[in-house]
C-alpha atoms as a PDB file:
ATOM      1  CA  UNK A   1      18.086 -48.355  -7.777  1.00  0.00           C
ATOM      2  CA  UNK A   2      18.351 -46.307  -4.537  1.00  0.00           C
ATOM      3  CA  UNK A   3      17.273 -49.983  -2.760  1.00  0.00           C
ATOM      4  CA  UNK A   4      19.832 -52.011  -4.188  1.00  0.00           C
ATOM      5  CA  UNK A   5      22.746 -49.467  -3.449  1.00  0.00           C
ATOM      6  CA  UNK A   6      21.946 -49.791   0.532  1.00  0.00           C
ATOM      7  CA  UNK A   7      21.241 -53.448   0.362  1.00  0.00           C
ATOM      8  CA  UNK A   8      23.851 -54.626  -1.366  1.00  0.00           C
ATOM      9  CA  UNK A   9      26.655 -52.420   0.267  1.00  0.00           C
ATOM     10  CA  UNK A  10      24.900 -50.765   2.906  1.00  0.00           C
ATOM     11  CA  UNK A  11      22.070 -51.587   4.648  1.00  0.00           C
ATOM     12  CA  UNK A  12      22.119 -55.467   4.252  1.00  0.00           C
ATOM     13  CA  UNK A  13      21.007 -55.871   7.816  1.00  0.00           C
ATOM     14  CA  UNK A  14      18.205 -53.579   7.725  1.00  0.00           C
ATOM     15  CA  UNK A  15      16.904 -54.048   4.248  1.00  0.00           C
ATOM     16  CA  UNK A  16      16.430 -57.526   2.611  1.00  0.00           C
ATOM     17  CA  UNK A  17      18.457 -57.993  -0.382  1.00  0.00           C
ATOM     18  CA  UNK A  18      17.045 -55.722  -3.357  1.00  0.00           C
ATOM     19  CA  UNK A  19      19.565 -56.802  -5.703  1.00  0.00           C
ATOM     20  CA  UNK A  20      19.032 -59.124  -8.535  1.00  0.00           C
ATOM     21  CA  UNK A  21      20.504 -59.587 -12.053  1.00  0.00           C
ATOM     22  CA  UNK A  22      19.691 -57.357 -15.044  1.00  0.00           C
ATOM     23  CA  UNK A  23      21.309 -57.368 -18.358  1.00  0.00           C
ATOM     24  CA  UNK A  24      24.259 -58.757 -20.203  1.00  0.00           C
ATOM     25  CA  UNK A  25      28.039 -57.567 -20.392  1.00  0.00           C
ATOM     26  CA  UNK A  26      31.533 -58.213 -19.393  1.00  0.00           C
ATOM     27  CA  UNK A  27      31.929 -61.067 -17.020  1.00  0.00           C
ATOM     28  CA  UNK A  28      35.074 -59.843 -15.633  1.00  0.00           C
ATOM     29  CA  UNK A  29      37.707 -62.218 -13.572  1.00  0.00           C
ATOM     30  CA  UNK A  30      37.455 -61.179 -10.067  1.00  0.00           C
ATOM     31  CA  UNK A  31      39.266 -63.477  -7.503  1.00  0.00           C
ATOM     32  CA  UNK A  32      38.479 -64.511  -4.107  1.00  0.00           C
ATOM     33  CA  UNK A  33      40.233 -63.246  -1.206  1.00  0.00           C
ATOM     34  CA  UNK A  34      41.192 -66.359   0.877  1.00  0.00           C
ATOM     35  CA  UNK A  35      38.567 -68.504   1.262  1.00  0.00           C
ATOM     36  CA  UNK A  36      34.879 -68.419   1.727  1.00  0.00           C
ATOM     37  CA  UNK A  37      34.921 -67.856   5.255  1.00  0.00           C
ATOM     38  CA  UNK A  38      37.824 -65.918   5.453  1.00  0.00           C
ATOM     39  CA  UNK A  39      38.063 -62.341   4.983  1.00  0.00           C
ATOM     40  CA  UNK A  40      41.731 -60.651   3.754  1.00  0.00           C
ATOM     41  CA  UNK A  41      41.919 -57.341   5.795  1.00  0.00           C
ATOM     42  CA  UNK A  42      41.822 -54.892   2.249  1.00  0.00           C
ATOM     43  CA  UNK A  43      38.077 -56.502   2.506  1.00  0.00           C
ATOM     44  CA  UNK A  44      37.730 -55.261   5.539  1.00  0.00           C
ATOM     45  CA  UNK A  45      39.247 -51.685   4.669  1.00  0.00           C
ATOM     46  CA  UNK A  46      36.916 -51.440   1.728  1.00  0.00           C
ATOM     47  CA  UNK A  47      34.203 -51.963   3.720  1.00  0.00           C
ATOM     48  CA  UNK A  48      34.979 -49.860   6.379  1.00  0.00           C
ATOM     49  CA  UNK A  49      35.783 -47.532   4.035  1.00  0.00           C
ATOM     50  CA  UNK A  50      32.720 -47.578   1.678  1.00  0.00           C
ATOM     51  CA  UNK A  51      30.976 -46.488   5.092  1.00  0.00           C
ATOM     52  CA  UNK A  52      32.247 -44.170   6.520  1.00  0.00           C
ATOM     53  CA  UNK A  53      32.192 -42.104   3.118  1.00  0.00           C
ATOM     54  CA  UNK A  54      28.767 -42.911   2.945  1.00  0.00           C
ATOM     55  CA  UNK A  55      27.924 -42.397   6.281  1.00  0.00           C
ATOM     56  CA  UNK A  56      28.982 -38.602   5.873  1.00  0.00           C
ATOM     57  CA  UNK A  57      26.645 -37.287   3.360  1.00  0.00           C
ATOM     58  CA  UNK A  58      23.350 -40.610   4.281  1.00  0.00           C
ATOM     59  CA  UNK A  59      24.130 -40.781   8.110  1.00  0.00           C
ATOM     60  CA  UNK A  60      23.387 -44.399   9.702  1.00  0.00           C
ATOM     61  CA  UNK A  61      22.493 -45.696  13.476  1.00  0.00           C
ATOM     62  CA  UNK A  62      25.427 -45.088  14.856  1.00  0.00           C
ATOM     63  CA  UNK A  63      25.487 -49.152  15.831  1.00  0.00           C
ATOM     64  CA  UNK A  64      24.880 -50.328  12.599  1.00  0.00           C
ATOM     65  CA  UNK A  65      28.139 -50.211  11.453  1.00  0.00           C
ATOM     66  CA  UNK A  66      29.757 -53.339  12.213  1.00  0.00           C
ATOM     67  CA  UNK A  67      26.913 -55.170  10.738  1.00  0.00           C
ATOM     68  CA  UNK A  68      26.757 -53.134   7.472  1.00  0.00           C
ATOM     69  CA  UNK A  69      30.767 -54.113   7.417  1.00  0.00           C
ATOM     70  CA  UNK A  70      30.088 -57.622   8.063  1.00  0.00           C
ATOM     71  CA  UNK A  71      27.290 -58.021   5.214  1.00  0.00           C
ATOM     72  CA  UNK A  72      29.502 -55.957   2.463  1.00  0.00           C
ATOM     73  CA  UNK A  73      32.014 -58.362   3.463  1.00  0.00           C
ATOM     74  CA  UNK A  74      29.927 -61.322   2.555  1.00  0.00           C
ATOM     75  CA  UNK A  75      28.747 -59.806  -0.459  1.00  0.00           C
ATOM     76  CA  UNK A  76      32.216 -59.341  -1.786  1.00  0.00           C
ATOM     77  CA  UNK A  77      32.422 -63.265  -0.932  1.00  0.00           C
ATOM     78  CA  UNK A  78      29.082 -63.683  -2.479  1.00  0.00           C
ATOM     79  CA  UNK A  79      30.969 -62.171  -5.627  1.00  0.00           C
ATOM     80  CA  UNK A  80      34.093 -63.344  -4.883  1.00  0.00           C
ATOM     81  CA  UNK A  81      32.888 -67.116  -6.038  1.00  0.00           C
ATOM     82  CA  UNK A  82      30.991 -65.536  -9.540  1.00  0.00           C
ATOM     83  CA  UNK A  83      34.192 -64.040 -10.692  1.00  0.00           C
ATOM     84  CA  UNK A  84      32.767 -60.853  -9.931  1.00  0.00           C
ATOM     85  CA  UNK A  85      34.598 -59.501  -6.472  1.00  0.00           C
ATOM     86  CA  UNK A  86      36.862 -57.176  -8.770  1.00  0.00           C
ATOM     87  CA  UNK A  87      33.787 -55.309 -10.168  1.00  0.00           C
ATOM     88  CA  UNK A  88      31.644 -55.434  -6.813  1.00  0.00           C
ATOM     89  CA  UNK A  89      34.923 -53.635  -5.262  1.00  0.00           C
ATOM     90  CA  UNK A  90      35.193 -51.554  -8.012  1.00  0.00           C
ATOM     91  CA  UNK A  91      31.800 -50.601  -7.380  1.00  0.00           C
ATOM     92  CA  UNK A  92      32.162 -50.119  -3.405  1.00  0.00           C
ATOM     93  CA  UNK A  93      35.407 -47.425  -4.034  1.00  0.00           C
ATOM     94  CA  UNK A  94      33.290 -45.327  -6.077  1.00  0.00           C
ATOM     95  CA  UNK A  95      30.759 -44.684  -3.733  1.00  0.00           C
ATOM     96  CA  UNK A  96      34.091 -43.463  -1.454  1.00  0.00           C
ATOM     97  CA  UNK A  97      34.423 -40.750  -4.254  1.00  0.00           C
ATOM     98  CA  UNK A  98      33.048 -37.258  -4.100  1.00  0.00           C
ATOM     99  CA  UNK A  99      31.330 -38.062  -7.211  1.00  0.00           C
ATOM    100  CA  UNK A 100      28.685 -40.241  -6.095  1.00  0.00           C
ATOM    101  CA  UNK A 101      25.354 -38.888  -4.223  1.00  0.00           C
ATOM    102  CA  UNK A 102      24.023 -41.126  -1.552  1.00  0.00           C
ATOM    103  CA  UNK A 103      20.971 -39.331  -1.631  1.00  0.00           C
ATOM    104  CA  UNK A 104      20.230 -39.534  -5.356  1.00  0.00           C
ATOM    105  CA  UNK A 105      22.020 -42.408  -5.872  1.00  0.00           C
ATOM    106  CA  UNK A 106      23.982 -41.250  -8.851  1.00  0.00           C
ATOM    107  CA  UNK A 107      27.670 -41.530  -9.696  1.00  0.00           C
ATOM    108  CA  UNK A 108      28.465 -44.828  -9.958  1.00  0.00           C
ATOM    109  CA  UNK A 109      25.851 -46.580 -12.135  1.00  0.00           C
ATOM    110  CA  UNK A 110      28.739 -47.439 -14.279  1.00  0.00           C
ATOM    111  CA  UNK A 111      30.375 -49.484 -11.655  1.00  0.00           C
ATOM    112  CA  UNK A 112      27.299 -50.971 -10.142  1.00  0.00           C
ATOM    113  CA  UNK A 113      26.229 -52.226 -13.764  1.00  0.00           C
ATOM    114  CA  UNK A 114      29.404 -53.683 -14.214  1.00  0.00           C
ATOM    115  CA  UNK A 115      29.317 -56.013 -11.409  1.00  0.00           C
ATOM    116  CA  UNK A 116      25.262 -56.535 -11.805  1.00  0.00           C
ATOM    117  CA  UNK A 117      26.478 -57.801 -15.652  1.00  0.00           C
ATOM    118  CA  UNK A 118      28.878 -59.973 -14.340  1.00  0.00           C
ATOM    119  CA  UNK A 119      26.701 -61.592 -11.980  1.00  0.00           C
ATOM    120  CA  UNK A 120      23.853 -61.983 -14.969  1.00  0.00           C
ATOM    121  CA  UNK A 121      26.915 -63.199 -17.250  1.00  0.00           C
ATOM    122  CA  UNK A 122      27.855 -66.026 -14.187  1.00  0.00           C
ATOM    123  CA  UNK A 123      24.627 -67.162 -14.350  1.00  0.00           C
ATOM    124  CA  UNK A 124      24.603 -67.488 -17.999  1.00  0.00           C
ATOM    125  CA  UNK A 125      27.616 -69.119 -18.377  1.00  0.00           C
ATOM    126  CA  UNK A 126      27.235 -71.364 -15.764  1.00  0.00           C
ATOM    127  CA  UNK A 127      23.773 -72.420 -14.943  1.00  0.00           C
ATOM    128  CA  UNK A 128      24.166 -71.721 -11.511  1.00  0.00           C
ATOM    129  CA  UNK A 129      23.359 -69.236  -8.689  1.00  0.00           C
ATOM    130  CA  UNK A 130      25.528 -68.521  -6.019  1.00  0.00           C
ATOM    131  CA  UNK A 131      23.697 -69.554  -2.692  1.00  0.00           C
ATOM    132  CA  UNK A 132      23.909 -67.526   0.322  1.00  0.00           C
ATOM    133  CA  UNK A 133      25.862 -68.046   3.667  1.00  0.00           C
ATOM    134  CA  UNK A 134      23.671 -70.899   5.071  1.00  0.00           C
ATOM    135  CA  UNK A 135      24.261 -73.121   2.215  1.00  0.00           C
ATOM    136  CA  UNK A 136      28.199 -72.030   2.438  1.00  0.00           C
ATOM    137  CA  UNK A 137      28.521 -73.807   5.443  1.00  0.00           C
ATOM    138  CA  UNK A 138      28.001 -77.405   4.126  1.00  0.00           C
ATOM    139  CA  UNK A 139      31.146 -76.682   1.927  1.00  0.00           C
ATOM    140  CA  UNK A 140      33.688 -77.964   4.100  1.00  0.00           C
ATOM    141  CA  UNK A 141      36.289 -78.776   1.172  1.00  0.00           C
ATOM    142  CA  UNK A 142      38.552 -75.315   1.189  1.00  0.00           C
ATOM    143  CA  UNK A 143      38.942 -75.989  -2.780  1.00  0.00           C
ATOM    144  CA  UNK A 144      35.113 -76.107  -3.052  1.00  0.00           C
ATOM    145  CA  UNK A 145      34.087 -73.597  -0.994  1.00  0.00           C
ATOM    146  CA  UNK A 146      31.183 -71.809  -2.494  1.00  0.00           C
ATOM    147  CA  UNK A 147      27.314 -72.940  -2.454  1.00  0.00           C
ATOM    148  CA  UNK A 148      25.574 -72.430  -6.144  1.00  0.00           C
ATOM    149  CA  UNK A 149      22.227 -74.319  -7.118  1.00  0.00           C
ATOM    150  CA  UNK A 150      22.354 -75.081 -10.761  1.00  0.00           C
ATOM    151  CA  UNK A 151      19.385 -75.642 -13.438  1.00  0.00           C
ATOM    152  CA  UNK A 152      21.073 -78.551 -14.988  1.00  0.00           C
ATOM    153  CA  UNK A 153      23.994 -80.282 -14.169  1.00  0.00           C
ATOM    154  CA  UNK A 154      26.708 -78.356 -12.430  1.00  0.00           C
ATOM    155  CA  UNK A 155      30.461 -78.001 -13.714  1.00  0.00           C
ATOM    156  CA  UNK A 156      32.494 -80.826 -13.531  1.00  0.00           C
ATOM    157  CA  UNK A 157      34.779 -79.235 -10.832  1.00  0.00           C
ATOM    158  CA  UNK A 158      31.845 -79.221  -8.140  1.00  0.00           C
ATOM    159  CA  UNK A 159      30.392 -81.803  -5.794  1.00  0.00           C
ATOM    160  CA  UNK A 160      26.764 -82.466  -5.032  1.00  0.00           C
ATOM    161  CA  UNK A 161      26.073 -82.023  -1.249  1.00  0.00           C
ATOM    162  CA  UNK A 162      22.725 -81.804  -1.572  1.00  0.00           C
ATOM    163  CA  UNK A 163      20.216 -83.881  -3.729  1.00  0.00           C
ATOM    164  CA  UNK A 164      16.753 -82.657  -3.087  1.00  0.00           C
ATOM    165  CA  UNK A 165      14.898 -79.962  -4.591  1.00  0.00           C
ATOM    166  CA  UNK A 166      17.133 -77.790  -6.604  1.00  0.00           C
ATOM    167  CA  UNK A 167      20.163 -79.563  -5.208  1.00  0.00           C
ATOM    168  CA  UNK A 168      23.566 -77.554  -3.579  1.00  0.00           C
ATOM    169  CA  UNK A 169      26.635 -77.959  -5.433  1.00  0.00           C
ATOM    170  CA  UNK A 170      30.113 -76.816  -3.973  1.00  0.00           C
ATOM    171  CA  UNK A 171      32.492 -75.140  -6.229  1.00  0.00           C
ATOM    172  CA  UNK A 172      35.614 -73.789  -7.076  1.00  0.00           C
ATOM    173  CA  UNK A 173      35.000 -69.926  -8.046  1.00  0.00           C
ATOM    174  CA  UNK A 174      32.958 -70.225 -11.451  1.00  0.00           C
END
């Protein structure tokens, strides 16, 4: 669990992505903050903040910060287009608290299996899997603006962009 905590939140840059998901549960409503590419600055806070509380009791290269700040930021986006940013936030101001242990990585199991849920719950509902940053970037339509490759056919609100292989859809948040 200890690996998905710090690549999830914070170690994206350093550790490869740990995080995949596990059971059932509420799939929550989370919005998006702005758009895809865009990040609101209470995104940025969190992240910052999430951090440097973390950074107290786990320390971190001093110059990995902005890149730790940077990938929580696209994670929340990552969520943000699930339905799921509310829980992955709710998630990242826990680990602010005294209550959670970096070390152990205890404290906020309930929070983290909240948003895991929601992402298994996404997928389930949906078919689909949100796609990472480099298949963001074809969506160029700012009401479409997140990447998902679905099993099937993809909601009727998304576009094809991409036909081969598994295929890229853009969507609305799912």
């Amino acid at each position: 669990m200890k690996s998905k905590i710090w690549g999830h939140g914070l170690l994206f840059g350093l550790v490869t992505l740990g995080c995949s998901s596990t059971t059932g549960g509420n799939s929550g409503s989370g919005g998006a903050s702005g758009t895809a590419g865009t990040a609101s600055s209470s995104d940025v806070n969190l992240c910052n903040e999430q951090y440097d509380a973390v950074n107290v009791k786990c320390p971190l290269p001093a110059d990995s910060k902005e890149g730790n700040v940077r990938a929580c930021m696209a994670d929340q986006q990552d969520f943000a287009g699930i339905g799921c940013k509310s829980q992955y936030d709710a998630w990242l101001v826990c680990t602010t608290m005294s209550g959670y242990d970096c070390v152990n990585d205890t404290g906020c199991e309930t929070t983290q299996g909240a948003y895991f849920s929601c992402q298994s719950q996404a997928t389930a509902r949906t078919g689909c899997v949100r796609l990472g940053s480099q298949d963001t970037a074809r969506c160029t339509d700012n009401s479409k603006p997140y990447a998902f490759s679905c099993v099937g056919a993809a909601p009727s609100q998304c576009v094809q962009v991409v036909a081969g292989g598994a295929g890229i859809w853009c969507c609305p948040q799912l």
